[in-house]
Protein backbone atom coordinates (compact mmCIF):
# COMPACT_ATOMS: atom_id res chain seq x y z
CA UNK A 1 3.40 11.82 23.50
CA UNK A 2 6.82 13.32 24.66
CA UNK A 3 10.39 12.06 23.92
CA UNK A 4 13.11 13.58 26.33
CA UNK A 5 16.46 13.57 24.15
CA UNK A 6 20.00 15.30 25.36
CA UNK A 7 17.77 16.71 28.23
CA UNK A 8 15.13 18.27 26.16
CA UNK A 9 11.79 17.53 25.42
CA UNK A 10 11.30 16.59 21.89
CA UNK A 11 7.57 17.80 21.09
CA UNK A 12 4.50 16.29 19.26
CA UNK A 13 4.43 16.62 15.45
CA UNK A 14 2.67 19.48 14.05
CA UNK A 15 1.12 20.81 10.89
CA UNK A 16 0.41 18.63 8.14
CA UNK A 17 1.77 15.20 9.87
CA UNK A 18 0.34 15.88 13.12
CA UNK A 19 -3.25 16.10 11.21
CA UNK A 20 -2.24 13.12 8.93
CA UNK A 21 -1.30 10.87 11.69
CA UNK A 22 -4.12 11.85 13.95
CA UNK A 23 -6.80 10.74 11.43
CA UNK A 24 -4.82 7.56 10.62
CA UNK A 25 -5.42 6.67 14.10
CA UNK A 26 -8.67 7.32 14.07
CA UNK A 27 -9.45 5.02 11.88
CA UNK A 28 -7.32 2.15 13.23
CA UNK A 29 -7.78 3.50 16.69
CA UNK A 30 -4.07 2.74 17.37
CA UNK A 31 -1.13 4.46 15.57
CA UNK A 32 1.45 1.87 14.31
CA UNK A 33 5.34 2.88 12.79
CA UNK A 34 4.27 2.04 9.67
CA UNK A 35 1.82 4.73 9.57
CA UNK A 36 3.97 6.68 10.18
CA UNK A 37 6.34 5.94 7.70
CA UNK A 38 3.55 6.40 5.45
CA UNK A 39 2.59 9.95 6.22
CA UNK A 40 6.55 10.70 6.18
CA UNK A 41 7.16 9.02 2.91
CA UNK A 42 3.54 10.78 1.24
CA UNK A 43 4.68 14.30 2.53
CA UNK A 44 8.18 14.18 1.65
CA UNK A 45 6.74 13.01 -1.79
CA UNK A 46 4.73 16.35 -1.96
CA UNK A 47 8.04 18.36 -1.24
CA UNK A 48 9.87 16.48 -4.00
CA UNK A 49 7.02 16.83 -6.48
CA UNK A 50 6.83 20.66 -5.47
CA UNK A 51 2.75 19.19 -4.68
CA UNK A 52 0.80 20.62 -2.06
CA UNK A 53 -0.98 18.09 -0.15
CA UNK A 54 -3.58 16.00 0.48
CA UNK A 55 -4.66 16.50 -2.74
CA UNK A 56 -8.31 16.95 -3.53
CA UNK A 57 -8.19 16.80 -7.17
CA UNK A 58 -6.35 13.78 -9.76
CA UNK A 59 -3.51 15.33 -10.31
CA UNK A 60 -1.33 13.01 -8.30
CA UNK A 61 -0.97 8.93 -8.77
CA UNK A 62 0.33 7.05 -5.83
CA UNK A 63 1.30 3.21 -6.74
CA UNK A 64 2.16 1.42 -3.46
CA UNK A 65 4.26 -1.89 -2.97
CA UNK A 66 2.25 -3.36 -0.38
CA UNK A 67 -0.68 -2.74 1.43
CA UNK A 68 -1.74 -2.86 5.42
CA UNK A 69 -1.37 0.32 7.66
CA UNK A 70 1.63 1.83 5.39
CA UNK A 71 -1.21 2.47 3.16
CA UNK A 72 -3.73 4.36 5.01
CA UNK A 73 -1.16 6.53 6.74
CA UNK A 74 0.14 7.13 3.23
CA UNK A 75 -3.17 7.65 1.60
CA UNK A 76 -4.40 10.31 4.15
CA UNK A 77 -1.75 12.43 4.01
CA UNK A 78 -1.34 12.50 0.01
CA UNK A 79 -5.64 12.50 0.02
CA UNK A 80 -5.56 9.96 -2.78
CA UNK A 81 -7.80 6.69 -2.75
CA UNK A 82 -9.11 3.47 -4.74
CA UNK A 83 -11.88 4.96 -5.14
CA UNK A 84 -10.84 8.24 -6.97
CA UNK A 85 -8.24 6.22 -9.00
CA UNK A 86 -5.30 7.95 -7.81
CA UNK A 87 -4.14 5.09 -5.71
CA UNK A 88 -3.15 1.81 -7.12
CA UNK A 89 -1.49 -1.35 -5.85
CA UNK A 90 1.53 -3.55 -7.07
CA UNK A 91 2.50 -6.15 -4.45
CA UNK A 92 6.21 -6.29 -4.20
CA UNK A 93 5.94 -6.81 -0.49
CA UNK A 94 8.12 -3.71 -0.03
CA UNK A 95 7.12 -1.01 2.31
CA UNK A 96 7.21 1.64 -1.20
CA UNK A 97 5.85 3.74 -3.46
CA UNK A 98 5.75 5.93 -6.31
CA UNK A 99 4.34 8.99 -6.56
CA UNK A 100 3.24 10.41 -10.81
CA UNK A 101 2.38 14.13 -10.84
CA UNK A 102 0.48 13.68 -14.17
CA UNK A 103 0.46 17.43 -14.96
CA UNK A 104 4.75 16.98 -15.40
CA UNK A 105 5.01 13.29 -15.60
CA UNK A 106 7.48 13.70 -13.03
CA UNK A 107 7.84 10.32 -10.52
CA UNK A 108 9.39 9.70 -7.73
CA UNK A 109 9.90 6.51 -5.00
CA UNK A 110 10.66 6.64 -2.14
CA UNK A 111 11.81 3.84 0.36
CA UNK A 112 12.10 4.15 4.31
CA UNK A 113 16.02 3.90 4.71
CA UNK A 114 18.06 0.73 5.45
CA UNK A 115 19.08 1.72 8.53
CA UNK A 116 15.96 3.67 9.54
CA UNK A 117 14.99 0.90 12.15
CA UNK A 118 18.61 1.20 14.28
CA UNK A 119 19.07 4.92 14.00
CA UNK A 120 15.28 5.57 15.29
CA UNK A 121 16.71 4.76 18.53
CA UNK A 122 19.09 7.41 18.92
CA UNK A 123 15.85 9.69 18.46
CA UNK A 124 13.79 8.28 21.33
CA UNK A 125 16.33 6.94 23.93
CA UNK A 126 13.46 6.84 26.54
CA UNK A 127 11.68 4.13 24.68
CA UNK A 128 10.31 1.19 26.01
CA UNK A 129 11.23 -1.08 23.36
CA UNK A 130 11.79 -0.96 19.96
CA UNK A 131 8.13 -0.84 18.38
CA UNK A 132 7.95 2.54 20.58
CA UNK A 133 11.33 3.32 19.36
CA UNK A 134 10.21 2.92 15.85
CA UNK A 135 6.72 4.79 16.42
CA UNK A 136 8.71 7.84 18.23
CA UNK A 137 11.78 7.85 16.15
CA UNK A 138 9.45 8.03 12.86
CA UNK A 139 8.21 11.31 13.23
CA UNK A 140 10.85 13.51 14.23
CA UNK A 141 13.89 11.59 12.02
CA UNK A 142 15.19 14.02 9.65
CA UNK A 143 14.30 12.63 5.63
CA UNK A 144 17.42 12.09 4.75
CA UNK A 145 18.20 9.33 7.62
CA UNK A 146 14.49 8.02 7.54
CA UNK A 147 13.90 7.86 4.00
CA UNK A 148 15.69 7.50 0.19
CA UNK A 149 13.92 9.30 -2.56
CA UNK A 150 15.08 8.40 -6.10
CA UNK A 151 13.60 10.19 -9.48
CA UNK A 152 12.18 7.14 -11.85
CA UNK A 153 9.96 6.94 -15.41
CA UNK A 154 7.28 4.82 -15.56
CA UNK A 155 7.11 1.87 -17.63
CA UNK A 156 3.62 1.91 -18.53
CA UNK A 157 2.34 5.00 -20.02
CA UNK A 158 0.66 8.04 -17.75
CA UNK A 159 -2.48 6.94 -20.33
CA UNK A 160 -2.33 3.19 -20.01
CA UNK A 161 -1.93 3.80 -16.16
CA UNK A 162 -4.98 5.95 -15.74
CA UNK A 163 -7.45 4.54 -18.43
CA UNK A 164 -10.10 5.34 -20.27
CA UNK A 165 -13.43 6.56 -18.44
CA UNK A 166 -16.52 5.14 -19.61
CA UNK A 167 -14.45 2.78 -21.89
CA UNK A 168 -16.13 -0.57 -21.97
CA UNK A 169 -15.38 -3.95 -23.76
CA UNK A 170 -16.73 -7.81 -23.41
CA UNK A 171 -14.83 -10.28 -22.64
CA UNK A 172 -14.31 -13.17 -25.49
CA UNK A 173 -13.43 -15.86 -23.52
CA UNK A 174 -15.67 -15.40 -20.22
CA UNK A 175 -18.06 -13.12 -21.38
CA UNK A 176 -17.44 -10.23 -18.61
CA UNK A 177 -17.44 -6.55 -19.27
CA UNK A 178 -14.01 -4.69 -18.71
CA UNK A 179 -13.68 -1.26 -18.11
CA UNK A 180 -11.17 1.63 -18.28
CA UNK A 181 -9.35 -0.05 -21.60
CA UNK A 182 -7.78 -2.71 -19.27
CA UNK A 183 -8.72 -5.60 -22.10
CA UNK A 184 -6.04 -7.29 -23.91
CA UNK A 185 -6.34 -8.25 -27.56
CA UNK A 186 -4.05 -11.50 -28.41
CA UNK A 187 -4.71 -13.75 -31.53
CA UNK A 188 -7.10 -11.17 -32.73
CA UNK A 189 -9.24 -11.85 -29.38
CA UNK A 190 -10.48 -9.26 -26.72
CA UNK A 191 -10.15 -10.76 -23.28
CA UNK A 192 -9.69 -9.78 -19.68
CA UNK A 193 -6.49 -9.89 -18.40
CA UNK A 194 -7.62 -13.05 -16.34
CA UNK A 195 -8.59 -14.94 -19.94
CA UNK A 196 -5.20 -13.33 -21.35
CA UNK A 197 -2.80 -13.81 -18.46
CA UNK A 198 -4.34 -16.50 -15.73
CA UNK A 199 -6.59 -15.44 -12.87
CA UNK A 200 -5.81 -15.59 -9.18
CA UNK A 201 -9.20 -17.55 -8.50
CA UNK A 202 -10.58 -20.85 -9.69
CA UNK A 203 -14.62 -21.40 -10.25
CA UNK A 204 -16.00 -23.89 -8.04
CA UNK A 205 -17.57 -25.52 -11.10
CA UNK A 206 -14.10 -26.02 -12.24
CA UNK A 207 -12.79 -28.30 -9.32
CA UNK A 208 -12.69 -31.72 -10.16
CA UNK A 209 -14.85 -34.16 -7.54
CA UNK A 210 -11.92 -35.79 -6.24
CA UNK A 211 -9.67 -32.89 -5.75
CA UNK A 212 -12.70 -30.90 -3.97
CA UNK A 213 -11.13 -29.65 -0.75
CA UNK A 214 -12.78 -29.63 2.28
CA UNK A 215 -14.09 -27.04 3.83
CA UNK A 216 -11.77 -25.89 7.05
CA UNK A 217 -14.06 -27.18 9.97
CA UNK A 218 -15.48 -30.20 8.26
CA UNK A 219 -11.42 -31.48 7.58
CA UNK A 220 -11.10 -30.78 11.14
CA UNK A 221 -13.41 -32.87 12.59
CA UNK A 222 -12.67 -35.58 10.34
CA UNK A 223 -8.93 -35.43 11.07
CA UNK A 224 -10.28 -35.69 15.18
CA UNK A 225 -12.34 -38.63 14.52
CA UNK A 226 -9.52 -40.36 12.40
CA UNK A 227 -7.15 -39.89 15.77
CA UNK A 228 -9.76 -40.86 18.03
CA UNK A 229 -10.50 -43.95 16.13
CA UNK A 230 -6.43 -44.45 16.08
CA UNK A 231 -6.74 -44.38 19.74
CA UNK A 232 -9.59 -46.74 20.52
């Protein structure tokens, strides 16, 4: 893709974002603005980190604030993953993230601009609309009118963030092994942080027989013969 701005064509990304973005859409087989944003916001964490990336070893940690295509844009152009434990998840909701280089303890987070989405415009003037405007604007923005990069110190501890390998403990209220020293010891108790702090499921041995919902398509076909019994 081309952008024509003050008379001059504005070329395809290269180097590292080209490559970044090009395997994001890949795997999506579409590329979306907020990969973009991703890639911009993982590279420009590199820069600020003085990292080379994608990584291919643990060095960096990359918490994200929400998850969808932000997150593989982001993840493919840093090279970190769920499944080598340099990527983890707390759901703000907010297209973010911060970025630990554990060798410094150095962090940083970085946020797309507040006025990213209206000054993209003025960087692809032949857009169709403002998705395109978005997608096109993205990559050739400067950093410091796409994105805000602000030094922070983590809360947790680079240890308590990263675990313990191979550290296991059982669970004294469900009975469930927990790795990686994420057990909780209250009222001299070990539990899992879903004994310790409330899980985000329910068992279904633990609905009650009244309260049992439905399942989706039975409701809806009583709810249909309720109306059509109304109606006769």
């Amino acid at each position: 893709m081309t952008l024509r701005s003050a008379g001059r064509l504005r070329p395809r990304p290269s180097g590292a974002l080209a490559a970044a973005l090009h395997e994001s859409a890949s795997r999506h087989e579409h590329l979306c603005p907020r990969q973009v944003l991703g890639a911009r916001i993982a590279l420009l964490a590199g820069r600020e980190l003085g990292l080379r990336l994608p990584r291919r070893d643990r060095r960096l940690i990359v918490i994200v604030e929400t998850d969808g295509c932000f997150v593989d844009g982001l993840a493919i152009a840093a090279g970190c993953s769920v499944g080598g434990r340099t990527l983890r998840l707390e759901d703000y909701g907010k297209v973010a993230a911060s970025f630990v280089d554990t060798e410094t303890a150095r962090a940083v987070r970085i946020t797309p601009h507040p006025q990213a989405r209206e000054v993209a415009i003025r960087f692809a003037p032949a857009a169709e609309n403002r998705w395109q405007a978005q997608l096109i604007g993205y990559q050739h923005m400067p950093d410091d009118l796409l994105l805000s990069a602000n030094p922070v110190r983590l809360v947790a501890s680079l240890a308590e963030l990263v675990g313990e390998a191979r550290a296991r403990a059982r669970c004294d209220g469900c009975g469930e092994e927990v790795i990686d020293r994420r057990e909780v010891v209250r009222g001299g108790q070990t539990l899992c942080r879903a004994c310790a702090f409330g899980a985000y499921y329910l068992a279904a041995s633990s609905f009650p027989a009244q309260g049992r919902r439905q399942p989706v398509v039975e409701c809806v076909a009583t709810r249909r013969r309720a109306l059509l019994a109304d109606r006769g």
